[in-house]
C-alpha atoms as a PDB file:
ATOM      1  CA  UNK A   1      24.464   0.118   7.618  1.00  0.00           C
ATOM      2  CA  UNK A   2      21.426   1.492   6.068  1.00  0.00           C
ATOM      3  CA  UNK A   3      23.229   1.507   2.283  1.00  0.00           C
ATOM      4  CA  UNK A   4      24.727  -1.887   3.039  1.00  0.00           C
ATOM      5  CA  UNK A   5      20.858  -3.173   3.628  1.00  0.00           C
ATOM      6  CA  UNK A   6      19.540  -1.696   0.524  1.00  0.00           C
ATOM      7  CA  UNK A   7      22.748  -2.804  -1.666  1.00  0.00           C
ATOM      8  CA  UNK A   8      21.830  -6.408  -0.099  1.00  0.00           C
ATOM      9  CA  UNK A   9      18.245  -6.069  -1.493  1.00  0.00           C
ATOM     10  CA  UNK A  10      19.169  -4.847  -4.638  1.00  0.00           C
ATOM     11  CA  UNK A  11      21.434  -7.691  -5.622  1.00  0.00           C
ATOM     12  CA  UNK A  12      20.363 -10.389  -3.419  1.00  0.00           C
ATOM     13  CA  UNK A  13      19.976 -12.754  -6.289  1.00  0.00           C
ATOM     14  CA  UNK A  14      23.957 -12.399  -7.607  1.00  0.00           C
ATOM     15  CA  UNK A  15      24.662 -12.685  -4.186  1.00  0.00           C
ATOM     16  CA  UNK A  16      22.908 -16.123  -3.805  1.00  0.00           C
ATOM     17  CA  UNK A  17      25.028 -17.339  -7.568  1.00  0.00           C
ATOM     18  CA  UNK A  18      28.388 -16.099  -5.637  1.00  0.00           C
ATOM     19  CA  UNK A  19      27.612 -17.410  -1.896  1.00  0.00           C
ATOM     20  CA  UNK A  20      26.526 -20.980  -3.938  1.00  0.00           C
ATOM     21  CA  UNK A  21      29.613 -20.679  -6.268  1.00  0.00           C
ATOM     22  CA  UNK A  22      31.712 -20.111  -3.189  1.00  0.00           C
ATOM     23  CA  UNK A  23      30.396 -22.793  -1.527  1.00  0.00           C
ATOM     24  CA  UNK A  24      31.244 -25.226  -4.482  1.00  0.00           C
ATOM     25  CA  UNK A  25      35.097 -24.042  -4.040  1.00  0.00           C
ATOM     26  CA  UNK A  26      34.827 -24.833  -0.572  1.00  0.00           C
ATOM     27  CA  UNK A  27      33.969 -28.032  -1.447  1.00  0.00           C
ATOM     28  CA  UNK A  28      36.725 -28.592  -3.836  1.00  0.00           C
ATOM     29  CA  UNK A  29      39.072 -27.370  -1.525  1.00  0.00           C
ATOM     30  CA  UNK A  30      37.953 -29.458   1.304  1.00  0.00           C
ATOM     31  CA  UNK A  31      36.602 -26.893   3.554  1.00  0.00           C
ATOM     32  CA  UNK A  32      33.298 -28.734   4.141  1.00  0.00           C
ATOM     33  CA  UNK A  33      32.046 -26.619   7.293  1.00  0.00           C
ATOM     34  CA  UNK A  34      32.713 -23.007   5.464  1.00  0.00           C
ATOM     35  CA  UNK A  35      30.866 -24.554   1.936  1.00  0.00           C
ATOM     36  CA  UNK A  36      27.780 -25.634   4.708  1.00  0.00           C
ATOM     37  CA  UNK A  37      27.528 -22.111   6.253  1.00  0.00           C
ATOM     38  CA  UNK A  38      27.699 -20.664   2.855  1.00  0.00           C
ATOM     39  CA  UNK A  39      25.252 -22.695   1.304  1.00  0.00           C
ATOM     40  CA  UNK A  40      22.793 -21.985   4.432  1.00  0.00           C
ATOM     41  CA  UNK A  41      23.298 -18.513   3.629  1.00  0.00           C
ATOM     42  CA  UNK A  42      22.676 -18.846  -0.360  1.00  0.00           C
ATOM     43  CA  UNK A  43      19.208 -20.708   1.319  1.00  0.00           C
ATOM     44  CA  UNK A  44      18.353 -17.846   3.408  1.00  0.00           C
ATOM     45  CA  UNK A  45      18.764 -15.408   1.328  1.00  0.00           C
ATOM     46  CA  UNK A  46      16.720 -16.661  -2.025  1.00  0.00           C
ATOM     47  CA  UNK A  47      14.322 -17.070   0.583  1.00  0.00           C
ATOM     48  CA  UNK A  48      14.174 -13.723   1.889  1.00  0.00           C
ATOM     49  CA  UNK A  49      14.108 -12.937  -1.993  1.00  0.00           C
ATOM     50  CA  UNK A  50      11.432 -14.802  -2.795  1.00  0.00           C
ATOM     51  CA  UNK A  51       9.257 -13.888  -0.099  1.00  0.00           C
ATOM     52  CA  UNK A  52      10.161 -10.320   0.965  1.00  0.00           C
ATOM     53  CA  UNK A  53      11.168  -8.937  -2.482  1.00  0.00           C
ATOM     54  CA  UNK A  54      12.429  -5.292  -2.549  1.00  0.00           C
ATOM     55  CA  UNK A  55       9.314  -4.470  -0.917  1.00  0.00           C
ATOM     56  CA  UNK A  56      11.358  -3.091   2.274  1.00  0.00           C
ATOM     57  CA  UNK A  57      13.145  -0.212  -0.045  1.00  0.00           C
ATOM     58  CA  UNK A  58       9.586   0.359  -2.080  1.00  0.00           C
ATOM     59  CA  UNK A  59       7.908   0.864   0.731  1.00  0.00           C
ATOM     60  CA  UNK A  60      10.850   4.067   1.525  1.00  0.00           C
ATOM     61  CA  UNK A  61      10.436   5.143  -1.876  1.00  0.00           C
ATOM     62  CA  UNK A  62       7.097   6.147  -1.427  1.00  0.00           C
ATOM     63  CA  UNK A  63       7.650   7.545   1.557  1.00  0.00           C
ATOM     64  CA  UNK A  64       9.849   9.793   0.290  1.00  0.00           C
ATOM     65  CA  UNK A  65       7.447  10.072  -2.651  1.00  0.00           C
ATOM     66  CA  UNK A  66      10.049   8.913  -5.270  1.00  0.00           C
ATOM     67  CA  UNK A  67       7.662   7.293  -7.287  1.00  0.00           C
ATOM     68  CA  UNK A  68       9.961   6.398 -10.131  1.00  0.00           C
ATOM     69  CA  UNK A  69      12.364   4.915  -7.817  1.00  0.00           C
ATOM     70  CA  UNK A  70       9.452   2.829  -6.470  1.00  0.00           C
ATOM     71  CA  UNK A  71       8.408   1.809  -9.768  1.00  0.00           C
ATOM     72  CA  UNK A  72      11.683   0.408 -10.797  1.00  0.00           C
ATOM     73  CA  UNK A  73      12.133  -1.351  -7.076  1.00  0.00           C
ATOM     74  CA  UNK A  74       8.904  -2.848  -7.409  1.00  0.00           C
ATOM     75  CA  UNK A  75       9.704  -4.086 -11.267  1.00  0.00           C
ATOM     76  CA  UNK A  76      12.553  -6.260  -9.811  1.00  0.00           C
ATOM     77  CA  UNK A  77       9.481  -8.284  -7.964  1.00  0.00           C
ATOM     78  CA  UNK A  78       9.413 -11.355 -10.730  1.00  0.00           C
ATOM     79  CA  UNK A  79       7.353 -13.442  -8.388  1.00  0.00           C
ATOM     80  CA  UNK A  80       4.519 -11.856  -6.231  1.00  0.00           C
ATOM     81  CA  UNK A  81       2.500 -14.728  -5.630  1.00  0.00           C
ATOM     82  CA  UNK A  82       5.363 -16.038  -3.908  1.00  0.00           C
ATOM     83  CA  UNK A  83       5.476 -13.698  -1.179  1.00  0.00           C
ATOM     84  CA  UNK A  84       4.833 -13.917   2.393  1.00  0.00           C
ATOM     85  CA  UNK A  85       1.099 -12.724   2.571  1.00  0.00           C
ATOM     86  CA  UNK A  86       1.409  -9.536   4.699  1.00  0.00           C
ATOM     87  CA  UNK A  87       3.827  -8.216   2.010  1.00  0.00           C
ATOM     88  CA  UNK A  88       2.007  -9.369  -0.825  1.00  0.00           C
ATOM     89  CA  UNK A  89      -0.960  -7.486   0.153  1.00  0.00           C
ATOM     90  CA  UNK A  90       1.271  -4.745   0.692  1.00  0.00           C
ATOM     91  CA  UNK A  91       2.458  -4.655  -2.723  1.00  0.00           C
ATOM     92  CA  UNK A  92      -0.257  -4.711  -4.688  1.00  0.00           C
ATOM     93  CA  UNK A  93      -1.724  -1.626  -2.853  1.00  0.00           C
ATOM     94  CA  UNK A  94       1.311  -0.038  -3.472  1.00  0.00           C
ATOM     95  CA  UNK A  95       1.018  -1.253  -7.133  1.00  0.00           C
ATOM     96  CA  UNK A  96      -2.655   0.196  -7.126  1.00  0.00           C
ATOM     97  CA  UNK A  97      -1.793   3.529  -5.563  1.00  0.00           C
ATOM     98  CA  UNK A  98       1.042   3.651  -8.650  1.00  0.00           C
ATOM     99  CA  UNK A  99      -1.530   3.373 -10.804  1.00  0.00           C
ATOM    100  CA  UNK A 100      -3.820   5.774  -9.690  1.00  0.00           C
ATOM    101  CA  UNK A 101      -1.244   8.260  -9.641  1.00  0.00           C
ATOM    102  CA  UNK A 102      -1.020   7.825 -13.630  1.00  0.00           C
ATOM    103  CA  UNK A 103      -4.909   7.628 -14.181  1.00  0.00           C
ATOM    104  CA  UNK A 104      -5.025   3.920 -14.896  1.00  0.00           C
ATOM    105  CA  UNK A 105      -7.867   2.702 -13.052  1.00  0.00           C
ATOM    106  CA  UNK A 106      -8.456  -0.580 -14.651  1.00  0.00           C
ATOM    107  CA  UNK A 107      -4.525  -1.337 -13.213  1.00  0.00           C
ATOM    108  CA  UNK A 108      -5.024   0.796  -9.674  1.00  0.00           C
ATOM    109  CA  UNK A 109      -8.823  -1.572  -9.092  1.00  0.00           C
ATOM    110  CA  UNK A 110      -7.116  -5.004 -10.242  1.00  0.00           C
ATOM    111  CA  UNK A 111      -4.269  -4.598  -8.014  1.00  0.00           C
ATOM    112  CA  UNK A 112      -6.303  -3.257  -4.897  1.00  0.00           C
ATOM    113  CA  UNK A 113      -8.901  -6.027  -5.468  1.00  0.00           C
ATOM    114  CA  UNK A 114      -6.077  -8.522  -5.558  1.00  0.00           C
ATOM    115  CA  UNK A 115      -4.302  -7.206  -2.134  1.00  0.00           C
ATOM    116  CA  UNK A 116      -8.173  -7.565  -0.890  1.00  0.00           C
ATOM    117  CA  UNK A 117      -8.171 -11.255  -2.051  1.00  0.00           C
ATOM    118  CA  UNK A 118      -5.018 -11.965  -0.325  1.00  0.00           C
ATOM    119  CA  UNK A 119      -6.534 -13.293   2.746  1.00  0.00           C
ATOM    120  CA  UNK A 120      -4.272 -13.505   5.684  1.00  0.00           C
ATOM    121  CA  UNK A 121      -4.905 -12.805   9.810  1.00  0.00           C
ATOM    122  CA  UNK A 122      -2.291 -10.573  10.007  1.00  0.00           C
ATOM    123  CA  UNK A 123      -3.280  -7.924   7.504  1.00  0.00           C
ATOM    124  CA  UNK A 124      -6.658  -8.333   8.850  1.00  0.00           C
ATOM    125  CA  UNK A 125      -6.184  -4.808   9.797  1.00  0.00           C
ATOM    126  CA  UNK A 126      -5.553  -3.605   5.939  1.00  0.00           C
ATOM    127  CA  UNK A 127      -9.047  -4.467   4.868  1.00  0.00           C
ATOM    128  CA  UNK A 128     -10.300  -0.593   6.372  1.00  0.00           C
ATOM    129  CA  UNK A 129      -7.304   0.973   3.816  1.00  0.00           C
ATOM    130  CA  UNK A 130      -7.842  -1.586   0.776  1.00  0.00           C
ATOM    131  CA  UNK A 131     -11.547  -0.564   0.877  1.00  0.00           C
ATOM    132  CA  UNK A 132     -11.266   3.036   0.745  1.00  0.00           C
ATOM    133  CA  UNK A 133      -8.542   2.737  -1.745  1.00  0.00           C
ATOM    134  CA  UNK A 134     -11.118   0.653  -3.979  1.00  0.00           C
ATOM    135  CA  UNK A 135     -13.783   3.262  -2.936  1.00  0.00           C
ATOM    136  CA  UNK A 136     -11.711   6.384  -4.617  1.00  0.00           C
ATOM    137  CA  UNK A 137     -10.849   4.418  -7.494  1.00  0.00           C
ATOM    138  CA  UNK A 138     -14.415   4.295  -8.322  1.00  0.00           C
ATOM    139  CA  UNK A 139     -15.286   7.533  -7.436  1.00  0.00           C
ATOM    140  CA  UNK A 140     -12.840   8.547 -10.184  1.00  0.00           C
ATOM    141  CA  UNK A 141     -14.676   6.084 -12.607  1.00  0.00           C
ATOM    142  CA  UNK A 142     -18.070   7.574 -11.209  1.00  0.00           C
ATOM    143  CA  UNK A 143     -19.205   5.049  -9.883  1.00  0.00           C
ATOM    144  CA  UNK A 144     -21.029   7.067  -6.567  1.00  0.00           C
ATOM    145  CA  UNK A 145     -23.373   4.360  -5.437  1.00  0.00           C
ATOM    146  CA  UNK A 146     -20.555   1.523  -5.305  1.00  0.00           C
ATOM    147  CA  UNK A 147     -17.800   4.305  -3.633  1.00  0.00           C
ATOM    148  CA  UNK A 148     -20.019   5.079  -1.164  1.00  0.00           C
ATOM    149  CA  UNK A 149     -20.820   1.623   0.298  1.00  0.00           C
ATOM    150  CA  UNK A 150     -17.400   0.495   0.332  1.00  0.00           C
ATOM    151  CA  UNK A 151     -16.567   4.259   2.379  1.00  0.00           C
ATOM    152  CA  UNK A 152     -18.949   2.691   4.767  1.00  0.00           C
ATOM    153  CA  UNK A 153     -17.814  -0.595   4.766  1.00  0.00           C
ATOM    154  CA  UNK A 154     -14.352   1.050   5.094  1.00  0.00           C
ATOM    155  CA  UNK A 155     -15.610   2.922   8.206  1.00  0.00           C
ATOM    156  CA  UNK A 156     -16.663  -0.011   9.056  1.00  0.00           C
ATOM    157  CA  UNK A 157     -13.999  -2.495   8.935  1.00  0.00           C
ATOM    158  CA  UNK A 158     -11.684   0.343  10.952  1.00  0.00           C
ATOM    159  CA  UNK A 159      -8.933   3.011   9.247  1.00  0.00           C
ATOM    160  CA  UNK A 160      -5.508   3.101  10.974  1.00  0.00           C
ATOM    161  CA  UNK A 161      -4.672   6.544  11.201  1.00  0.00           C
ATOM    162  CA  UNK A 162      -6.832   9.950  11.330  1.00  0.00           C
ATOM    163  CA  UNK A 163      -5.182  11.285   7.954  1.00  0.00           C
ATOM    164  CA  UNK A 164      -6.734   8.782   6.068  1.00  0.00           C
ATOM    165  CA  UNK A 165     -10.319   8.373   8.128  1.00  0.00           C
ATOM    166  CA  UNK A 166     -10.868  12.244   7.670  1.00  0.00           C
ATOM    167  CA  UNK A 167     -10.531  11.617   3.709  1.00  0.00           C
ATOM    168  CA  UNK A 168     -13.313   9.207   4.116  1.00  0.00           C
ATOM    169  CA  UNK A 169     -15.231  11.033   5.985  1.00  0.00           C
ATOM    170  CA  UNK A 170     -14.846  14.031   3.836  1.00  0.00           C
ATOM    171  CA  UNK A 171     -15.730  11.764   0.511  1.00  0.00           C
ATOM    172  CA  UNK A 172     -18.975  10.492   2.399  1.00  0.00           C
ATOM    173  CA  UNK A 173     -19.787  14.009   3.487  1.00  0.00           C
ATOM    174  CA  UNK A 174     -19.488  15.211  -0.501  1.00  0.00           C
ATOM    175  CA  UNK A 175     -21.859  11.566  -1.377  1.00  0.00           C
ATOM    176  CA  UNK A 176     -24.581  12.771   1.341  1.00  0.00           C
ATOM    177  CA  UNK A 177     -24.750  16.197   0.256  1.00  0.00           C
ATOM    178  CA  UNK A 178     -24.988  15.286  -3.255  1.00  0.00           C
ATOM    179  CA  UNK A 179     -28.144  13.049  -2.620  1.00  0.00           C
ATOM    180  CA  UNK A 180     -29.615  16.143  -0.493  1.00  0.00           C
ATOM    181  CA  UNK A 181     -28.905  14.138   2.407  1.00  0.00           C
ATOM    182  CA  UNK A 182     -27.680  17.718   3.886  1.00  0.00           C
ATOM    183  CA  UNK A 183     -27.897  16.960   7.523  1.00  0.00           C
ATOM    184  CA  UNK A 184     -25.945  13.451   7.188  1.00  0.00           C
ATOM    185  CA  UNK A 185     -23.246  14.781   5.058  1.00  0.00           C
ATOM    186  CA  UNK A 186     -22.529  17.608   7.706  1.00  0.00           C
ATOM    187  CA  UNK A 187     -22.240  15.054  10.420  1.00  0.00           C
ATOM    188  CA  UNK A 188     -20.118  13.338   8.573  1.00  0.00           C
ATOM    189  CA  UNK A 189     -18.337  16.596   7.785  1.00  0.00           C
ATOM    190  CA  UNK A 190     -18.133  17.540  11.900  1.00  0.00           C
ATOM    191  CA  UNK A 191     -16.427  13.900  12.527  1.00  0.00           C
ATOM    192  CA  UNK A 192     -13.455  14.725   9.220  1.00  0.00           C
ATOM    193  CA  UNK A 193     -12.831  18.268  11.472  1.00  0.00           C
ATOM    194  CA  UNK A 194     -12.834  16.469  14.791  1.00  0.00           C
ATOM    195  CA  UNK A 195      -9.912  14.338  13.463  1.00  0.00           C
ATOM    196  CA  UNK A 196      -8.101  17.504  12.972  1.00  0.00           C
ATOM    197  CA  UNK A 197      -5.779  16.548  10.219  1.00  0.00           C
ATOM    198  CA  UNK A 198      -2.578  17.591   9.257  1.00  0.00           C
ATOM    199  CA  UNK A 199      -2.202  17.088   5.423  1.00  0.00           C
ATOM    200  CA  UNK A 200      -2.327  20.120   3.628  1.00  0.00           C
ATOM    201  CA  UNK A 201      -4.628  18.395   1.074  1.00  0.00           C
ATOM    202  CA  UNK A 202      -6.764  17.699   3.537  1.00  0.00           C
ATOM    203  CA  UNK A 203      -7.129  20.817   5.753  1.00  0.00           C
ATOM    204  CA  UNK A 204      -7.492  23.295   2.148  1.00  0.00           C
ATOM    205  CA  UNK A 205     -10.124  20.151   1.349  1.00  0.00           C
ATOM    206  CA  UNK A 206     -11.984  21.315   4.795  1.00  0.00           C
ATOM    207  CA  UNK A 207     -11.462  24.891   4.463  1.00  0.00           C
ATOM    208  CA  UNK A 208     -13.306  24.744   1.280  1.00  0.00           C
ATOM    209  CA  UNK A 209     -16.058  22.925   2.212  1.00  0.00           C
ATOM    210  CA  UNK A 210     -16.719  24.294   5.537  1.00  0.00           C
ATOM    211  CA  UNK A 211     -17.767  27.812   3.549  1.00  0.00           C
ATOM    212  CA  UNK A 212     -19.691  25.726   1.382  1.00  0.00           C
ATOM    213  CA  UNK A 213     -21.758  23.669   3.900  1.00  0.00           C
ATOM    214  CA  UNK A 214     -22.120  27.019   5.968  1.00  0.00           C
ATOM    215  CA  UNK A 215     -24.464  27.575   3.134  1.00  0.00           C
ATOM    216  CA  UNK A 216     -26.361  24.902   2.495  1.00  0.00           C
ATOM    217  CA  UNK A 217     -29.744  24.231   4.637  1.00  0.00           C
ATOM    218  CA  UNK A 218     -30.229  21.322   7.234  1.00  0.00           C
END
């Protein structure tokens, strides 16, 4: 079932042409309730294409961190202003996270700044993620002062899972200690440990520093 799905996103549009060209025979051959139901089927699906896109087998792509695959999925997306917001949004963080991976931060900022921009109620919840995505990016570019107020606003705004919040606490922890604000950069430190993450980045990340800020004073 699963292959079936994924065959029917990969070729939904020369599905639509032979549903619509089927439908036409119909016609000619009288059969005026079959060309209906296969015209309401062409309709359906160019407008699941239009407004859900591959995004579905992206989204398992990078999952399964096949980030070719999810390149080329996400390449068959001609139209992205055309889809339904929550997936939209989706996709351009996607798009920036692709781009960080190959160091382009002009592409990996414009694409998280547009998935902020895409305003919609039900990715309300998204605005934690885009924000620390935005706030790395500009770490990268060195941009400290900006990072760390979008961390905060980040913080702020909520995080959905504990992988991701102890990154951003970790990030703010490194900012504090770096403006020899010692004793707010370990808090922040204790709150990344009392997450108690599970990515190996992120637990060598906290071995690390935890001998370093053993060290330090305050």
């Amino acid at each position: 079932m699963k292959k079936v799905l994924k065959f029917y996103i990969l070729y939904r549009l020369p599905i639509i042409i032979v549903l619509i060209g089927l439908g036409i025979l119909s016609h000619y051959l009288k059969d005026e309730i079959t060309a209906w139901l296969l015209y309401i089927l062409a309709g359906i699906s160019l407008m699941l294409y239009l407004m859900m896109g591959t995004m579905r087998i992206v989204q398992e792509a990078v999952t399964d961190g096949e980030v070719e695959l999810a390149q080329k999925y996400l390449s068959q997306i001609k139209f992205p202003r055309l889809l339904f917001k929550p997936i939209r949004s989706a996709y351009y963080m996607i798009q920036s996270n692709l781009f960080m991976a190959t160091d382009n931060l002009a592409g990996a900022e414009s694409n998280i700044r547009k998935s902020m921009n895409t305003k919609s109620k039900i990715v309300g919840d998204m605005q934690g993620s885009n924000l620390m995505q935005l706030a790395f990016i500009q770490l990268k570019k060195g941009e400290m002062k900006e990072a760390r107020l979008n961390l905060l606003a980040a913080v702020k705004a909520g995080i959905p899972d504990n992988e991701s919040l102890a990154a951003c606490y970790l990030q703010l922890s490194s900012i504090e200690i770096q403006r020899k604000q010692n004793k707010v950069g370990k808090e922040y430190f204790r709150k990344a440990k009392a997450l108690k993450p599970k990515t190996d980045e992120i637990v060598k990340q906290i071995k690390e520093m935890d001998k370093y800020i053993a060290r330090i004073p305050g």
